[in-house]
PDB file of N, CA and C in Angstrom:
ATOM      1  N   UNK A   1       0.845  -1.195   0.000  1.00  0.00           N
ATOM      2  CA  UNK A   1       0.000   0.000   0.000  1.00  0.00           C
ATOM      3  C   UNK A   1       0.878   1.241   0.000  1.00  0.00           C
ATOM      4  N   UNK A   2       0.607   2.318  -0.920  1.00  0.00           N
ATOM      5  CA  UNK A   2       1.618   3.276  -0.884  1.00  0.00           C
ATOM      6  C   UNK A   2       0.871   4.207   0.254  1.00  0.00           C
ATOM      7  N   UNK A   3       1.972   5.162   0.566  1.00  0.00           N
ATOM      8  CA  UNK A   3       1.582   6.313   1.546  1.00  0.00           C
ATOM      9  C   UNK A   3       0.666   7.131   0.818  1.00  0.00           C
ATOM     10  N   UNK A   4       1.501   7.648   0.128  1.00  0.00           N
ATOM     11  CA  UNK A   4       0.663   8.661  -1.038  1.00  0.00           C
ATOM     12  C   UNK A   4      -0.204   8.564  -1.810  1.00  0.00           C
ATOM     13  N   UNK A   5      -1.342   8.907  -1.672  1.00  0.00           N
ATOM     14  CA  UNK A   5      -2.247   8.890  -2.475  1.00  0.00           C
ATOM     15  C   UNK A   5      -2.467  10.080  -3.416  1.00  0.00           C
ATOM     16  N   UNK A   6      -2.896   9.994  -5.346  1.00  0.00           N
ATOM     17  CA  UNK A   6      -2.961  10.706  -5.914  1.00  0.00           C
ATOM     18  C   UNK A   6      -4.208  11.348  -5.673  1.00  0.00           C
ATOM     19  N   UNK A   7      -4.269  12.783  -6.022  1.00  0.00           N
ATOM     20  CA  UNK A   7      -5.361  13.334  -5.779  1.00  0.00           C
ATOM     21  C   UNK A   7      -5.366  14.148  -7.244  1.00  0.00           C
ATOM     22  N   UNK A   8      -6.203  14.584  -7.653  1.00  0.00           N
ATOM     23  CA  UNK A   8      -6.520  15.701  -8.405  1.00  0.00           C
ATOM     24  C   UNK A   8      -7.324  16.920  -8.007  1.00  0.00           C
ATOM     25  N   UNK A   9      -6.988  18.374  -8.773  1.00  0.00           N
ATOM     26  CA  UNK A   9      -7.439  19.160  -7.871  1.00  0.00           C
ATOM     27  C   UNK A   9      -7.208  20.319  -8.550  1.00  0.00           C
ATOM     28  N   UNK A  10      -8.561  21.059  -8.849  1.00  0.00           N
ATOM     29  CA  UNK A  10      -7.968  22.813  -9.584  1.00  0.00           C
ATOM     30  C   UNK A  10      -7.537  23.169  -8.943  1.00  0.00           C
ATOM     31  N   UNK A  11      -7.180  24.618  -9.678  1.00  0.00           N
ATOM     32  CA  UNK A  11      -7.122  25.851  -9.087  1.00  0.00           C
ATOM     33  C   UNK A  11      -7.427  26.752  -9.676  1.00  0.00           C
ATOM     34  N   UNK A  12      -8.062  27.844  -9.629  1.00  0.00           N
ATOM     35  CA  UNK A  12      -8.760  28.899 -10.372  1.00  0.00           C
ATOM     36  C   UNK A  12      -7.872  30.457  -9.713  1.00  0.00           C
ATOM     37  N   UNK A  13      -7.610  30.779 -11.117  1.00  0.00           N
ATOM     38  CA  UNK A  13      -7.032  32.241 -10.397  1.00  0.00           C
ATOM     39  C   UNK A  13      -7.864  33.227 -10.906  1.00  0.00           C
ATOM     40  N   UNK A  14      -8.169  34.670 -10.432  1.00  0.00           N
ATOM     41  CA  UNK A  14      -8.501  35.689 -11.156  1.00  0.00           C
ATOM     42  C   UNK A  14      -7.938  36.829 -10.097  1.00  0.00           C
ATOM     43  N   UNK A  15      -7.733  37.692 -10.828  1.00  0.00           N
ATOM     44  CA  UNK A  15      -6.653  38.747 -11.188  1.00  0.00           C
ATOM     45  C   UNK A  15      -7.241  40.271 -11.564  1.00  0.00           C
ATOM     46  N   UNK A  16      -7.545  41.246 -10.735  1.00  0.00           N
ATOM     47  CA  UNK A  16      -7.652  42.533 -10.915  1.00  0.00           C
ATOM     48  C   UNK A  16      -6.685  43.475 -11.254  1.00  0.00           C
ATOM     49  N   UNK A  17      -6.665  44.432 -12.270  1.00  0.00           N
ATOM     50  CA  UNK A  17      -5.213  45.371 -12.734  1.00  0.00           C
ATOM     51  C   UNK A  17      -5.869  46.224 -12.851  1.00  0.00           C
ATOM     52  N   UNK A  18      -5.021  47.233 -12.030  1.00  0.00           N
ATOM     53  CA  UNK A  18      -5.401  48.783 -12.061  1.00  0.00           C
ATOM     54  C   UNK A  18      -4.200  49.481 -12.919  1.00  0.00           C
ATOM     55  N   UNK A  19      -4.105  50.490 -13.691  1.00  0.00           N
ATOM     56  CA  UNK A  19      -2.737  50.884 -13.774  1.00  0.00           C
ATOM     57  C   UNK A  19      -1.800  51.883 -13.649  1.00  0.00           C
ATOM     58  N   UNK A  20      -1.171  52.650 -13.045  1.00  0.00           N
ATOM     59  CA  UNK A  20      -0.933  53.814 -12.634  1.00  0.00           C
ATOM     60  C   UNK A  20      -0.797  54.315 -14.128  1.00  0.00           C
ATOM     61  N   UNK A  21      -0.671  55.987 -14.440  1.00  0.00           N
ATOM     62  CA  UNK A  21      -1.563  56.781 -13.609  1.00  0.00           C
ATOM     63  C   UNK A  21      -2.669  56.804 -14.168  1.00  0.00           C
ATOM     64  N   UNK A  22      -3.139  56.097 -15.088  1.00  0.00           N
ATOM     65  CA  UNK A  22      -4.590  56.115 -15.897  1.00  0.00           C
ATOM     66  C   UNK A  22      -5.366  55.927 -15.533  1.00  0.00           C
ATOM     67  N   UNK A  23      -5.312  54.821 -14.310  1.00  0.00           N
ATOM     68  CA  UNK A  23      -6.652  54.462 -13.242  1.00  0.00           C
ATOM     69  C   UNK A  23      -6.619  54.956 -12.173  1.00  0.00           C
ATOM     70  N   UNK A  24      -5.923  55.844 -11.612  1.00  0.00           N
ATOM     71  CA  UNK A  24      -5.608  56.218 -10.848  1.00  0.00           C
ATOM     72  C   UNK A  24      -4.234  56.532 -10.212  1.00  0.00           C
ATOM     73  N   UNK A  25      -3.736  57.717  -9.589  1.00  0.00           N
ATOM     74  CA  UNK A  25      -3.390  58.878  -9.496  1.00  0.00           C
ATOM     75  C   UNK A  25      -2.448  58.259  -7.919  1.00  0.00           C
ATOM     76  N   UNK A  26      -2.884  57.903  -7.151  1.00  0.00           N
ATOM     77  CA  UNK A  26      -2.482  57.491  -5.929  1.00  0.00           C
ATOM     78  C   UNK A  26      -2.876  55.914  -5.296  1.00  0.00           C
ATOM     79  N   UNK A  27      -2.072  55.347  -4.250  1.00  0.00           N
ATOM     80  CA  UNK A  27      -2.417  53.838  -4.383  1.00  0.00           C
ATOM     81  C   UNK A  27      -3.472  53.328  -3.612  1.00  0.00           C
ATOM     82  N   UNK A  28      -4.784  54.426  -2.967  1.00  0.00           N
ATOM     83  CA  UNK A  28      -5.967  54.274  -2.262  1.00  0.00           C
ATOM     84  C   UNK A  28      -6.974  53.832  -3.743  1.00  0.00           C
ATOM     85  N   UNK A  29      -6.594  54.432  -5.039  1.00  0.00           N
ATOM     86  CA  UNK A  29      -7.887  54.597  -5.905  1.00  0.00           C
ATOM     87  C   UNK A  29      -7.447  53.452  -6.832  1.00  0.00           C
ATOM     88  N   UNK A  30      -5.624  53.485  -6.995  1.00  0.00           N
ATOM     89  CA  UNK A  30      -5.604  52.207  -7.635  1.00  0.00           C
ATOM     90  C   UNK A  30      -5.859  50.636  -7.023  1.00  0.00           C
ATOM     91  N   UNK A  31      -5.732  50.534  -5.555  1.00  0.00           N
ATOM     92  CA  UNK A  31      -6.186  49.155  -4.657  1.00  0.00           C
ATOM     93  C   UNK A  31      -7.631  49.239  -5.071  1.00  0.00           C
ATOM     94  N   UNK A  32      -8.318  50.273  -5.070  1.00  0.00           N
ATOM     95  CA  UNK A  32      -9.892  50.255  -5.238  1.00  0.00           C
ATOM     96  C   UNK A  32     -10.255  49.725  -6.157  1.00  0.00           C
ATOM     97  N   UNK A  33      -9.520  50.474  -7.557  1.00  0.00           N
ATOM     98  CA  UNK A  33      -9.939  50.194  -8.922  1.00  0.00           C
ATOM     99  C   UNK A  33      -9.659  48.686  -9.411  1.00  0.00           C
ATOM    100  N   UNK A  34      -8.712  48.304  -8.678  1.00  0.00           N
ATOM    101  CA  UNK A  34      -8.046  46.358  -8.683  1.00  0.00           C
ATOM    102  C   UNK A  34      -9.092  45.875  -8.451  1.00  0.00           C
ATOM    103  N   UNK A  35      -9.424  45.879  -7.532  1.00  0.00           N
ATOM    104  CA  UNK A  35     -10.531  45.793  -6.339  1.00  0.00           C
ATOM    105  C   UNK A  35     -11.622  45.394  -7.389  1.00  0.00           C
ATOM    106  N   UNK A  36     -12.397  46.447  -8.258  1.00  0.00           N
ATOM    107  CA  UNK A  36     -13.179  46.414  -9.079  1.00  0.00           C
ATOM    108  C   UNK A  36     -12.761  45.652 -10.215  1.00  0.00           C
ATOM    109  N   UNK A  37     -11.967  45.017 -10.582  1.00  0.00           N
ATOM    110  CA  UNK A  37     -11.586  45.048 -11.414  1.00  0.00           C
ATOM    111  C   UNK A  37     -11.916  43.295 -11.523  1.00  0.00           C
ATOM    112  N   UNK A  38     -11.162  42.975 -10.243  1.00  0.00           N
ATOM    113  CA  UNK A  38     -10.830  41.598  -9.162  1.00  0.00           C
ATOM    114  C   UNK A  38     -12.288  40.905  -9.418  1.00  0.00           C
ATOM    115  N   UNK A  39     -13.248  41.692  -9.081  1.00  0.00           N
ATOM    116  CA  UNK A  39     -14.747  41.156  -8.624  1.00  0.00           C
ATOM    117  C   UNK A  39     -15.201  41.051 -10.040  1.00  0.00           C
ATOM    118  N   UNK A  40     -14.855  42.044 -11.187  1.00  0.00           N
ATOM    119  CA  UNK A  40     -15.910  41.506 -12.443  1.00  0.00           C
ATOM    120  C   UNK A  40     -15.241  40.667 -13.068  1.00  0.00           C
ATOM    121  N   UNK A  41     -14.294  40.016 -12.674  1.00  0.00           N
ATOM    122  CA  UNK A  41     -13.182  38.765 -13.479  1.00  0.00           C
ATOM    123  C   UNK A  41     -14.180  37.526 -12.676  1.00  0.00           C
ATOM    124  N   UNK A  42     -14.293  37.400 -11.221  1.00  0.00           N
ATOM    125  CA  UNK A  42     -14.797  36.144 -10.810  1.00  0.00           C
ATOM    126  C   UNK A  42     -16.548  36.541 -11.026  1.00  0.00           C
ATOM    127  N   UNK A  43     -17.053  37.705 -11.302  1.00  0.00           N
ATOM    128  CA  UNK A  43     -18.393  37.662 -11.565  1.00  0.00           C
ATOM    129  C   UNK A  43     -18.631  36.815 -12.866  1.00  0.00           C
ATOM    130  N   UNK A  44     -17.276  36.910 -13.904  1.00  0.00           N
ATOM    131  CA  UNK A  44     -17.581  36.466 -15.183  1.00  0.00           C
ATOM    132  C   UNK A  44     -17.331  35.080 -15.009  1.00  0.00           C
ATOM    133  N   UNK A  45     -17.101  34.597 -14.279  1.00  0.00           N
ATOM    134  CA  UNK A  45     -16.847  32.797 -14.476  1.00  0.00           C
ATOM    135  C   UNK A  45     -15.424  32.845 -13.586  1.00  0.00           C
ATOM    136  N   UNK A  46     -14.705  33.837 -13.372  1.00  0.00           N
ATOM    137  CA  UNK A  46     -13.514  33.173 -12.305  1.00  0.00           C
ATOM    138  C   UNK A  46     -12.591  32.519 -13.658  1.00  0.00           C
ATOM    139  N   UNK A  47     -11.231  32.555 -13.078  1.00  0.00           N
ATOM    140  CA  UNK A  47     -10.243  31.866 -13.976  1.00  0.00           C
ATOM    141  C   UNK A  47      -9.330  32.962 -15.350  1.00  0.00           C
ATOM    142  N   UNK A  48      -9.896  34.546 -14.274  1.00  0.00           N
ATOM    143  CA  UNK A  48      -9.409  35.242 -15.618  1.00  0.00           C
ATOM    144  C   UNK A  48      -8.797  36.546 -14.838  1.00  0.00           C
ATOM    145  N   UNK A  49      -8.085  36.916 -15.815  1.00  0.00           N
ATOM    146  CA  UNK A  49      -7.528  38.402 -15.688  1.00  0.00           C
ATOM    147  C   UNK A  49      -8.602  39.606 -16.260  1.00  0.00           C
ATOM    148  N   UNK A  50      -8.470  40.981 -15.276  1.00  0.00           N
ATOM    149  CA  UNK A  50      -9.684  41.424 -15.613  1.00  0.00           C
ATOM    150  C   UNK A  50      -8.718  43.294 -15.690  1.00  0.00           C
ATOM    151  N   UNK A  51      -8.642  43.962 -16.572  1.00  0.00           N
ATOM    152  CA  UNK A  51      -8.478  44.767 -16.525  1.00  0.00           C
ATOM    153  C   UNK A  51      -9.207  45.705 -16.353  1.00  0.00           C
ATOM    154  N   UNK A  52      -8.825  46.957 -15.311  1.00  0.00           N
ATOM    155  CA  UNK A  52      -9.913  48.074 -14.603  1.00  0.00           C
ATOM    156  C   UNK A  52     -10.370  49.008 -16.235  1.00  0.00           C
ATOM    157  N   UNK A  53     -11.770  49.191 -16.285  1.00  0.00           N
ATOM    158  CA  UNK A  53     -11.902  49.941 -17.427  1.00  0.00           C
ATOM    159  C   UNK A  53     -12.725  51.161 -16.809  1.00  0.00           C
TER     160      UNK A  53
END
């Protein structure tokens, strides 16, 4: 009997980008704008990069 057992197993990334200075000016509006950015990537299905528009 082995120790190890195989497992399988995702992982899902998604990814908010804000970008200085176009989205913001200082790093309160660009964390925000990530922020926004972050949430409509996993609103769309998760598994994606989402740039702040």
């Amino acid at each position: 009997m082995s120790l190890f057992r195989k497992k399988a197993f995702n992982i899902n990334v998604s990814i908010g980008i804000a970008q200085y200075p176009l989205d913001g000016n200082n790093l309160s509006l660009l964390l925000k704008n990530a922020d926004i950015a972050l949430y409509k990537a996993k609103k769309e299905g998760g598994n994606k990069v989402q740039k702040f528009i």
